[in-house]
N, C-alpha and C. Protein backbone atom coordinates (compact mmCIF):
# COMPACT_ATOMS: atom_id res chain seq x y z
N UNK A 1 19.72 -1.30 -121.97
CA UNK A 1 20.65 -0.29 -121.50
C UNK A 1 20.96 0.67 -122.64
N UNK A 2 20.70 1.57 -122.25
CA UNK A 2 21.48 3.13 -123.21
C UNK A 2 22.85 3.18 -122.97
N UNK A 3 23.09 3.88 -124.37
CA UNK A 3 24.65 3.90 -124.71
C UNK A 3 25.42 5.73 -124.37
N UNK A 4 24.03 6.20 -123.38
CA UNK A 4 24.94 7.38 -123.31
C UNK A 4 25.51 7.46 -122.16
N UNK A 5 26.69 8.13 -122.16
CA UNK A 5 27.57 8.66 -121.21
C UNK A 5 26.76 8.78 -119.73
N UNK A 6 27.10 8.02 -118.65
CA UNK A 6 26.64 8.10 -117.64
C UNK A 6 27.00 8.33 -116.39
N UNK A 7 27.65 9.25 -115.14
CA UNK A 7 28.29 9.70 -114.31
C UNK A 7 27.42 9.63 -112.89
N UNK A 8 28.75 8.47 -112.17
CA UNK A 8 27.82 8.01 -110.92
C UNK A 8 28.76 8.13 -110.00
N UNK A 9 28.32 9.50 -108.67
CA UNK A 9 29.41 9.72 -108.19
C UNK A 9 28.36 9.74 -106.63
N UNK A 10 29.26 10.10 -105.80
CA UNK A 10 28.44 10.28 -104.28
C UNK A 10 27.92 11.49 -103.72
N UNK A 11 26.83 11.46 -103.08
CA UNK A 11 26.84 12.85 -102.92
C UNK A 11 26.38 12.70 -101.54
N UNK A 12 27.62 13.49 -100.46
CA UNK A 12 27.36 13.52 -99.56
C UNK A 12 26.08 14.44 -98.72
N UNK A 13 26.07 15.13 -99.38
CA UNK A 13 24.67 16.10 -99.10
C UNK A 13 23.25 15.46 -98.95
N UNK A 14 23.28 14.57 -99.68
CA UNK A 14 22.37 13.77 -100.26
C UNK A 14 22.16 12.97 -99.66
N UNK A 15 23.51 12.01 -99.02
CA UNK A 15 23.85 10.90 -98.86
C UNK A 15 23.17 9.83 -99.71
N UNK A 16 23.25 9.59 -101.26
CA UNK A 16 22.78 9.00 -102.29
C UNK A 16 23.81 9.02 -103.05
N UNK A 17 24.15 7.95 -104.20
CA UNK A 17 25.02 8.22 -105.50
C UNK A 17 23.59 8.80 -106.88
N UNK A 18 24.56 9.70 -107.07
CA UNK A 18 23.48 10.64 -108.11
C UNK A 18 24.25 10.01 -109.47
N UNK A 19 23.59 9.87 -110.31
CA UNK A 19 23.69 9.20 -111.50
C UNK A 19 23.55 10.70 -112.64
N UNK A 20 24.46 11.14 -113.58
CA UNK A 20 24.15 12.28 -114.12
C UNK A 20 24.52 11.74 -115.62
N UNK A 21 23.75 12.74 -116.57
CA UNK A 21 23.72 12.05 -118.28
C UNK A 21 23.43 13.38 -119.04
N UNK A 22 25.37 13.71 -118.88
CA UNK A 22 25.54 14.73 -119.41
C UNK A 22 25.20 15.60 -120.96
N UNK A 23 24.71 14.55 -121.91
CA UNK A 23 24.41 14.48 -123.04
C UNK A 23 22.89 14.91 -123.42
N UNK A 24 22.37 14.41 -122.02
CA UNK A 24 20.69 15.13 -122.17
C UNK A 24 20.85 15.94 -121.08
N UNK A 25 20.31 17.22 -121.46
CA UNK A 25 20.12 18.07 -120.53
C UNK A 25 19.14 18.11 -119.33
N UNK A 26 19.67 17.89 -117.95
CA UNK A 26 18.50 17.66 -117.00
C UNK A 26 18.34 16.14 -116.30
N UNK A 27 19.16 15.44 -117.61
CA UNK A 27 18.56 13.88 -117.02
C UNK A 27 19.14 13.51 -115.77
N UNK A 28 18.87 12.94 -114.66
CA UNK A 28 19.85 12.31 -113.93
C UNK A 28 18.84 11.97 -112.97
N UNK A 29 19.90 10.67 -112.22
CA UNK A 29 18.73 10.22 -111.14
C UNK A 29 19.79 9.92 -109.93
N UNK A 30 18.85 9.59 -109.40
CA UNK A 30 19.90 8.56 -107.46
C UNK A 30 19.28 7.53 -106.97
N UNK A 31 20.19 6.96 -106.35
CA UNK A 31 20.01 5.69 -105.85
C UNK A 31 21.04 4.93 -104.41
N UNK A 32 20.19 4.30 -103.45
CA UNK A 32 21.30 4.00 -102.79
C UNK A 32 22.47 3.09 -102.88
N UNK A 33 22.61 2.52 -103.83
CA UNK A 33 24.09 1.66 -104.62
C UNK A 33 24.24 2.41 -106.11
N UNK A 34 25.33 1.97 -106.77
CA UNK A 34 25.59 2.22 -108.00
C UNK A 34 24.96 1.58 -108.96
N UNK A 35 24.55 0.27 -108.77
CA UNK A 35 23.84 -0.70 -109.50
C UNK A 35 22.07 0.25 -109.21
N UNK A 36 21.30 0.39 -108.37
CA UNK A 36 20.33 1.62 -108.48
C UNK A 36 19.97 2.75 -109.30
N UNK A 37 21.95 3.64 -108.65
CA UNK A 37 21.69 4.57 -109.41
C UNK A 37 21.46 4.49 -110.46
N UNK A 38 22.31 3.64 -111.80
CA UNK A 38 22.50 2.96 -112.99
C UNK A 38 20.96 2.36 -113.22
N UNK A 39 20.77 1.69 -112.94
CA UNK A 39 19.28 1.46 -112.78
C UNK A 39 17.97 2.62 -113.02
N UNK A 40 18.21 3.65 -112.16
CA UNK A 40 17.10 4.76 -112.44
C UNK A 40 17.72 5.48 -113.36
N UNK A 41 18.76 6.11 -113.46
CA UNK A 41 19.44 6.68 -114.47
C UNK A 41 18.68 6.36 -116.26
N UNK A 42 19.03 4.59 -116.06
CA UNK A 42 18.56 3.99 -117.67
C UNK A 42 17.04 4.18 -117.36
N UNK A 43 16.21 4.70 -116.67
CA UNK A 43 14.75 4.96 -116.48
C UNK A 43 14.49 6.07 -117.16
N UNK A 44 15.27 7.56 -116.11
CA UNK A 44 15.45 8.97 -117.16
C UNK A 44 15.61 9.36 -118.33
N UNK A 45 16.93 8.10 -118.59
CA UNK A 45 17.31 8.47 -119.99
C UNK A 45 15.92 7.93 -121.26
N UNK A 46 15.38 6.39 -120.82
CA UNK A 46 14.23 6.19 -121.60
C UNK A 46 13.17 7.74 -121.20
N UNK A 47 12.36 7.96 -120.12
CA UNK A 47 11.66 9.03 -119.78
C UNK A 47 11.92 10.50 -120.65
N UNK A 48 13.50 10.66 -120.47
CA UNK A 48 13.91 12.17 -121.22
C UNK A 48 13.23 11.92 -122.98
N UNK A 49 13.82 10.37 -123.48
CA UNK A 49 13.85 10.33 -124.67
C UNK A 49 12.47 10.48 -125.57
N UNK A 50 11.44 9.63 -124.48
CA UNK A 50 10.06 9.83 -124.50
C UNK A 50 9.42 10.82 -124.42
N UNK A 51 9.93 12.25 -123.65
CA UNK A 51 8.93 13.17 -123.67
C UNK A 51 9.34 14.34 -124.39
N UNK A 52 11.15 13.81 -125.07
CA UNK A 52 11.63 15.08 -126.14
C UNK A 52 10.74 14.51 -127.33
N UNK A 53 10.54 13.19 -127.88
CA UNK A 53 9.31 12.93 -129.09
C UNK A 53 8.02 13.45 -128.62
N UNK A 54 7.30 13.37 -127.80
CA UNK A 54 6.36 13.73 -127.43
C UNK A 54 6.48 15.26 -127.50
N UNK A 55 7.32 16.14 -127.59
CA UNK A 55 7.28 17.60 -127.38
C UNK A 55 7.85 18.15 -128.74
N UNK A 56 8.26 17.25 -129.29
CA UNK A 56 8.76 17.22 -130.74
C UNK A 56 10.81 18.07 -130.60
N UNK A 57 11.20 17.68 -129.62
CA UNK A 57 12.63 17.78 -129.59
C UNK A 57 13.43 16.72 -130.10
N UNK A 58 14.23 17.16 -130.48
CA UNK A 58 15.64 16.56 -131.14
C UNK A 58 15.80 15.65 -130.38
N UNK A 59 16.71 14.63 -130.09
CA UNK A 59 17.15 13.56 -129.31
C UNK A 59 18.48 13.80 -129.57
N UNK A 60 19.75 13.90 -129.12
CA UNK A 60 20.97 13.71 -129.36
C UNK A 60 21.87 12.12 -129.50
N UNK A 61 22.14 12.02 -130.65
CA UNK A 61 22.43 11.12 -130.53
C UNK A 61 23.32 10.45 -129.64
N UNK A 62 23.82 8.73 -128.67
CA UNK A 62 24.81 8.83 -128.11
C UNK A 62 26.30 9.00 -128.70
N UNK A 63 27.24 9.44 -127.50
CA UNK A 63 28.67 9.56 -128.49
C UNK A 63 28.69 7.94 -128.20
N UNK A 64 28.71 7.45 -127.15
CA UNK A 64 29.29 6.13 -126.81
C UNK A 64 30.72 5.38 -126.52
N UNK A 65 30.88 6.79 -126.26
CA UNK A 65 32.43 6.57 -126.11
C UNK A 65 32.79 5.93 -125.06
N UNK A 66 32.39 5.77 -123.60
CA UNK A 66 32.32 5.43 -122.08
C UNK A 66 31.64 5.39 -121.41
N UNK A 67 31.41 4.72 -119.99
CA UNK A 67 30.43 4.27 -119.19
C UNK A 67 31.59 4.82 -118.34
N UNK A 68 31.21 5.53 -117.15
CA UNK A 68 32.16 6.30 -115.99
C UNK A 68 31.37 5.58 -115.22
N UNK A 69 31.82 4.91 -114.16
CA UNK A 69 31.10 4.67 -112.90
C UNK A 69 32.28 4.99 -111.62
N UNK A 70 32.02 6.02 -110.92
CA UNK A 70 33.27 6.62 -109.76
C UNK A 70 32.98 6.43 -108.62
């Protein structure tokens, strides 16, 4: 599990909880439970981290301040 900031809220549009990781730009995933979303989410965040080395981008480090799950 990654230590960055992770935001798992509902989205009725969707009808999915979207998992968002405000710290990388772009990352976020969905899923139909929270335990899912959280689940694909820690997928993106490995995926984002993998293809900013691969492209030779920065990585931000985590703050680690909180885990939000709403």
């Amino acid at each position: 599990m990654h230590k960055y900031e992770i935001i798992i809220y509902w989205s009725n549009e969707d009808n999915v909880f979207v998992a968002e990781v405000p710290e990388l730009p772009g990352c976020m995933a969905h899923g139909d439970t929270h335990a899912t979303a959280l689940a694909n989410a820690n997928e993106a965040i490995q995926l984002w981290i993998d293809t900013a080395h691969e492209d030779g981008i920065s990585v931000p480090e985590p703050k680690g301040e909180r885990l939000i799950l709403a």
